[in-house]
Protein backbone atom coordinates (compact mmCIF):
# COMPACT_ATOMS: atom_id res chain seq x y z
CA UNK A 1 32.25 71.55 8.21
CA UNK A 2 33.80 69.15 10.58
CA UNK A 3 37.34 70.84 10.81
CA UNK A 4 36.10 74.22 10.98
CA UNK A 5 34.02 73.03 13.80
CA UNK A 6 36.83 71.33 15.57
CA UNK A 7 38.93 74.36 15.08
CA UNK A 8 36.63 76.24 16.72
CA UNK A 9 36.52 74.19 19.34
CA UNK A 10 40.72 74.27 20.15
CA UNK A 11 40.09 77.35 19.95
CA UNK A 12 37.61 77.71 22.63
CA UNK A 13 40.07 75.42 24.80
CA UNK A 14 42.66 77.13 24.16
CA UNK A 15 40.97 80.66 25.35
CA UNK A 16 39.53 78.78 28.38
CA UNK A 17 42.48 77.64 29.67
CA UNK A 18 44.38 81.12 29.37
CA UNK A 19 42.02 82.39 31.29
CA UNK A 20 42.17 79.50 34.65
CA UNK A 21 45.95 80.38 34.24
CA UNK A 22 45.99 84.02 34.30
CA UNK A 23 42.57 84.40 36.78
CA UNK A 24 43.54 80.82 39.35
CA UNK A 25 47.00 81.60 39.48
CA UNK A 26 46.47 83.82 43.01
CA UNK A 27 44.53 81.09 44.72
CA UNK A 28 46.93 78.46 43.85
CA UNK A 29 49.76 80.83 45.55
CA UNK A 30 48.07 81.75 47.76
CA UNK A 31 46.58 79.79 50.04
CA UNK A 32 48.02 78.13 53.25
CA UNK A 33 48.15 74.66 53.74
CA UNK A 34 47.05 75.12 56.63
CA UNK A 35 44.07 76.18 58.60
CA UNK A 36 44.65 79.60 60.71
CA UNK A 37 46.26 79.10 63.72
CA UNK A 38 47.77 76.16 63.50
CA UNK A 39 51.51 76.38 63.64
CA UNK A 40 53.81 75.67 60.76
CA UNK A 41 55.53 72.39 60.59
CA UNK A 42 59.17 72.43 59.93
CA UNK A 43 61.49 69.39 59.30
CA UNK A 44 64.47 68.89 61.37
CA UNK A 45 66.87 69.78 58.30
CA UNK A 46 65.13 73.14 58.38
CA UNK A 47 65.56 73.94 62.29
CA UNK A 48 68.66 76.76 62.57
CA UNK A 49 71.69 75.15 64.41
CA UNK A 50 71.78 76.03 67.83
CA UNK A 51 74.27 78.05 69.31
CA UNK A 52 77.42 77.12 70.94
CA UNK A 53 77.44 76.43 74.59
CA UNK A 54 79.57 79.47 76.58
CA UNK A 55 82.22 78.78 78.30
CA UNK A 56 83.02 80.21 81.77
CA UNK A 57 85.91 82.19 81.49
CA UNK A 58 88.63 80.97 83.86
CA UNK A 59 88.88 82.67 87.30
CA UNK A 60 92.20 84.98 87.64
CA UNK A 61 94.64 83.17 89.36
CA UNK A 62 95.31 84.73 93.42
CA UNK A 63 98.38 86.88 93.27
CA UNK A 64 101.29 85.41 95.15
CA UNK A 65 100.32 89.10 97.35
CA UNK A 66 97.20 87.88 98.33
CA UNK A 67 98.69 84.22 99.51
CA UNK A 68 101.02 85.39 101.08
CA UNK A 69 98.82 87.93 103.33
CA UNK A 70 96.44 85.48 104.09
CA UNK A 71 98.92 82.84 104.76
CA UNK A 72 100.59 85.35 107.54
CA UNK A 73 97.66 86.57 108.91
CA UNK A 74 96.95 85.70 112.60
CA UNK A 75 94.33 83.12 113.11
CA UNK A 76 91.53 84.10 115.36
CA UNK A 77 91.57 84.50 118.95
CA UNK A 78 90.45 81.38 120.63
CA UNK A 79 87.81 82.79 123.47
CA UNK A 80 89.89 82.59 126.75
CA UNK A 81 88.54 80.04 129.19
CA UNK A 82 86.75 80.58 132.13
CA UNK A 83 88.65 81.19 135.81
CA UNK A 84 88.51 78.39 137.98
CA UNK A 85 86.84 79.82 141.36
CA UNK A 86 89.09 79.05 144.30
CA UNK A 87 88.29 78.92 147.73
CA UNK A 88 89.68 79.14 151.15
CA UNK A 89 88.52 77.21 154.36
CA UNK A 90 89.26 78.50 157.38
CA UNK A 91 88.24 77.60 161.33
CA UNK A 92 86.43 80.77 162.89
CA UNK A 93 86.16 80.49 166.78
CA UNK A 94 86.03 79.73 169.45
CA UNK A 95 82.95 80.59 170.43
CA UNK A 96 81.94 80.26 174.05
CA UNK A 97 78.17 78.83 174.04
CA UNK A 98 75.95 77.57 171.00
CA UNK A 99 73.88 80.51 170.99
CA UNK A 100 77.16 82.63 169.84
CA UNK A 101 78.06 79.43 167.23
CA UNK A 102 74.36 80.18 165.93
CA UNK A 103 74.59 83.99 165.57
CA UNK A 104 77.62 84.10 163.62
CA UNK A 105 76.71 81.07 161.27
CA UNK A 106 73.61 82.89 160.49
CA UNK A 107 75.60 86.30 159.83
CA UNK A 108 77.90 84.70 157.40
CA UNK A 109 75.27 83.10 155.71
CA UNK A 110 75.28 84.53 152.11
CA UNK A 111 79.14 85.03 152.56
CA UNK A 112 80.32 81.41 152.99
CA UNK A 113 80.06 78.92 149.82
CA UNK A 114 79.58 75.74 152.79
CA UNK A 115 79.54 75.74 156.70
CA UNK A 116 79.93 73.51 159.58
CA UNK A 117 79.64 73.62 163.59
CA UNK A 118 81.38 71.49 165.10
CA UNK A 119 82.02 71.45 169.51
CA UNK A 120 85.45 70.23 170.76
CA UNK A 121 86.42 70.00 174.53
CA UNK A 122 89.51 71.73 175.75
CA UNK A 123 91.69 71.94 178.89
CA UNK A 124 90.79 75.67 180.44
CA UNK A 125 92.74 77.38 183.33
CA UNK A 126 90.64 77.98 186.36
CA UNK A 127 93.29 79.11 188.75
CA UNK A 128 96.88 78.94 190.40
CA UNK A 129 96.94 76.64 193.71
CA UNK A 130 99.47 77.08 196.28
CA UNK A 131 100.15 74.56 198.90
CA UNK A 132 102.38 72.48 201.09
CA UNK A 133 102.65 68.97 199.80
CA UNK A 134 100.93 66.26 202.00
CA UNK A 135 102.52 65.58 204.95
CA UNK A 136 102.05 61.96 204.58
CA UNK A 137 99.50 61.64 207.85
CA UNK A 138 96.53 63.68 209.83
CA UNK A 139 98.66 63.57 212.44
CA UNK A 140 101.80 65.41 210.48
CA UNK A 141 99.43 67.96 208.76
CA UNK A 142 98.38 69.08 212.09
CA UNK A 143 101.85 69.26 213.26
CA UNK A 144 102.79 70.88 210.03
CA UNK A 145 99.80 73.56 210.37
CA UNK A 146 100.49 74.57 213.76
CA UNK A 147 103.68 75.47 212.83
CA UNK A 148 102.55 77.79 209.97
CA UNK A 149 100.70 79.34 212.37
CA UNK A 150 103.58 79.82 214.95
CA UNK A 151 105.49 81.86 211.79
CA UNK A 152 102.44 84.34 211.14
CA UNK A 153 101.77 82.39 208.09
CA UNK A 154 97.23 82.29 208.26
CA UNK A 155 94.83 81.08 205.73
CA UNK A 156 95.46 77.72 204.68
CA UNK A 157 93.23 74.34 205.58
CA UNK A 158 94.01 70.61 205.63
CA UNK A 159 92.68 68.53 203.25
CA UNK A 160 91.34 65.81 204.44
CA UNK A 161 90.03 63.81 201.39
CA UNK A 162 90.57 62.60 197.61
CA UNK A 163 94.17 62.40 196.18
CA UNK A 164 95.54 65.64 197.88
CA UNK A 165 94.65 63.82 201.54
CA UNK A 166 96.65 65.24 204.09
CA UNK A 167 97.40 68.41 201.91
CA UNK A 168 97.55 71.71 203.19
CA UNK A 169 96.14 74.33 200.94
CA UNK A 170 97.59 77.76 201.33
CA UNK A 171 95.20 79.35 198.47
CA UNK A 172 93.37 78.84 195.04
CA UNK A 173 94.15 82.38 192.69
CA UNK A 174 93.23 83.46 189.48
CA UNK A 175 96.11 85.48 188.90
CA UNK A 176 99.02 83.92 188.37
CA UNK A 177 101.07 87.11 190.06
CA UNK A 178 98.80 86.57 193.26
CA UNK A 179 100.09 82.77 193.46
CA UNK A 180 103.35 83.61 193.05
CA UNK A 181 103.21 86.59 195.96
CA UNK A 182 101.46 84.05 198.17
CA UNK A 183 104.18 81.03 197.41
CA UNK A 184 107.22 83.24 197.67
CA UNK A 185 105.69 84.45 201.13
CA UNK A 186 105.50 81.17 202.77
CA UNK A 187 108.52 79.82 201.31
CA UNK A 188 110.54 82.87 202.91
CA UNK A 189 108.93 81.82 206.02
CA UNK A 190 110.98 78.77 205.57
CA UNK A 191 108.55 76.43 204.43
CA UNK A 192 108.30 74.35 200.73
CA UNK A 193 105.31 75.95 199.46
CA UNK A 194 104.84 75.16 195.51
CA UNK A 195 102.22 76.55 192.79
CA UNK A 196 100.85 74.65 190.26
CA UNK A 197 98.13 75.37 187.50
CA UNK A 198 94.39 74.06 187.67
CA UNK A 199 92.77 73.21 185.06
CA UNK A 200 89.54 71.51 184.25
CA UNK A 201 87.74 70.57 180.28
CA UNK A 202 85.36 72.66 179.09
CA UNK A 203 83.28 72.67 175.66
CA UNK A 204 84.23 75.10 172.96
CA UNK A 205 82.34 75.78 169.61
CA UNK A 206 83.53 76.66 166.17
CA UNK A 207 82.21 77.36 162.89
CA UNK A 208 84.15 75.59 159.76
CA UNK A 209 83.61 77.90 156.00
CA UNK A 210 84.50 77.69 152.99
CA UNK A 211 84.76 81.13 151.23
CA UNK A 212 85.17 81.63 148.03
CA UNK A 213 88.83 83.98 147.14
CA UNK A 214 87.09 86.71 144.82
CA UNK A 215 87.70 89.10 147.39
CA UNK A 216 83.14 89.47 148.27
CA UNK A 217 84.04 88.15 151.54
CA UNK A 218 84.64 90.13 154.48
CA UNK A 219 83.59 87.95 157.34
CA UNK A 220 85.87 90.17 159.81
CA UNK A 221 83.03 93.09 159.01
CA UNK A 222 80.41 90.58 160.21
CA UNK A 223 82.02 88.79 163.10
CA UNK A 224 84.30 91.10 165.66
CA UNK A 225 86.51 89.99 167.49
CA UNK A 226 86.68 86.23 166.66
CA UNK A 227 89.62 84.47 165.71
CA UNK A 228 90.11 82.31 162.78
CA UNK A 229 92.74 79.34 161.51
CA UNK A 230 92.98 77.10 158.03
CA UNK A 231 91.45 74.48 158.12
CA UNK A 232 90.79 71.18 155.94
CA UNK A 233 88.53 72.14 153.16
CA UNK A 234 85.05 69.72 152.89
């Protein structure tokens, strides 16, 4: 009674545990590890090699064409440098009162880079004298004049003071030609008449520029008639 009960009882095992392994064997399979979502682990002996780094191919080497073009070709124009202004100075004049040195300073105004007035005196002509030297007396001049007036020979006077004392003055002309006449006339009368210049100092005016040679100046156009000289530039 024992043994058949025991048999029945492998038996019973037997057919239970058939049936786990043929109905458990899906859930044993499969079923993650892991809860959803969360990424698989993987152990470094598992990770796929990585690939080889590329390497650059090697640039093509420049023909011996191309070095020698660019070796030959011109190098670039270097920008040319800008042209030194030059300038003239000249001496414009001379200009016979200040109110002409005013007028033309202010008509060369915007043609002139720098200006200056400056007043000089000078020796001017005022006339030809002809005389008879001084007779060396009052007494001898009078002599001497009544004489000229014996030969015809009328307008003159004695001078009777300053440096030409005793002088007689036979006439004072602007023209040089008159003097001449007059002194050739009483020397042919047979006396030793002479001519001589007078002179006396006088102011004169100029105007000093400095104008620029780019060819925008044309002080002629502005000033007639005026003369001009170089000058030392300032």
């Amino acid at each position: 009674m024992f043994l058949r009960l025991l048999f029945v009882l492998l038996i019973a095992l037997n057919i239970a545990v058939g049936a786990w392994l043929l109905l458990g064997q899906d859930d044993v399979h499969g079923r993650s590890a892991s809860d959803t979502g969360v990424p698989t682990l993987r152990l470094l002996s598992e990770r796929p090699p990585a690939p080889a780094a590329t390497t650059p191919a090697p640039a093509a080497p420049i023909s011996a064409t191309a070095a020698a073009a660019a070796a030959s070709a011109p190098a670039p124009a270097q920008p040319a440098a800008p042209r030194q202004t030059t300038y003239t100075c000249m001496a414009l004049g001379p200009f016979a009162t200040p109110i002409d040195l005013r007028n033309a300073r202010s008509a060369l105004s915007s043609q002139a880079a720098r200006m200056r007035s400056r007043q000089e005196q000078t020796t001017q002509t005022t006339g030809w004298w002809v005389y008879l030297p001084g007779a060396g007396n009052r007494d001898k001049a009078l002599e001497l004049g009544r004489r000229l007036g014996a030969a015809n020979v009328g307008d003159y006077f004695i001078v009777s003071t300053g440096d030409q004392s005793n002088t007689i003055s036979l006439g004072l002309f602007k023209d040089p030609a008159n003097a001449r006449r007059r002194r050739d006339q009483v020397v042919s009368a047979g006396f030793p008449a002479q001519m001589s210049e007078r002179t006396e100092s006088v102011p004169e005016y100029w105007l000093d520029v400095v104008v620029a040679d780019n060819g925008r100046s044309d002080w002629r156009a502005r000033l007639h008639g005026v003369g001009s000289h170089s000058t030392g530039c300032f």
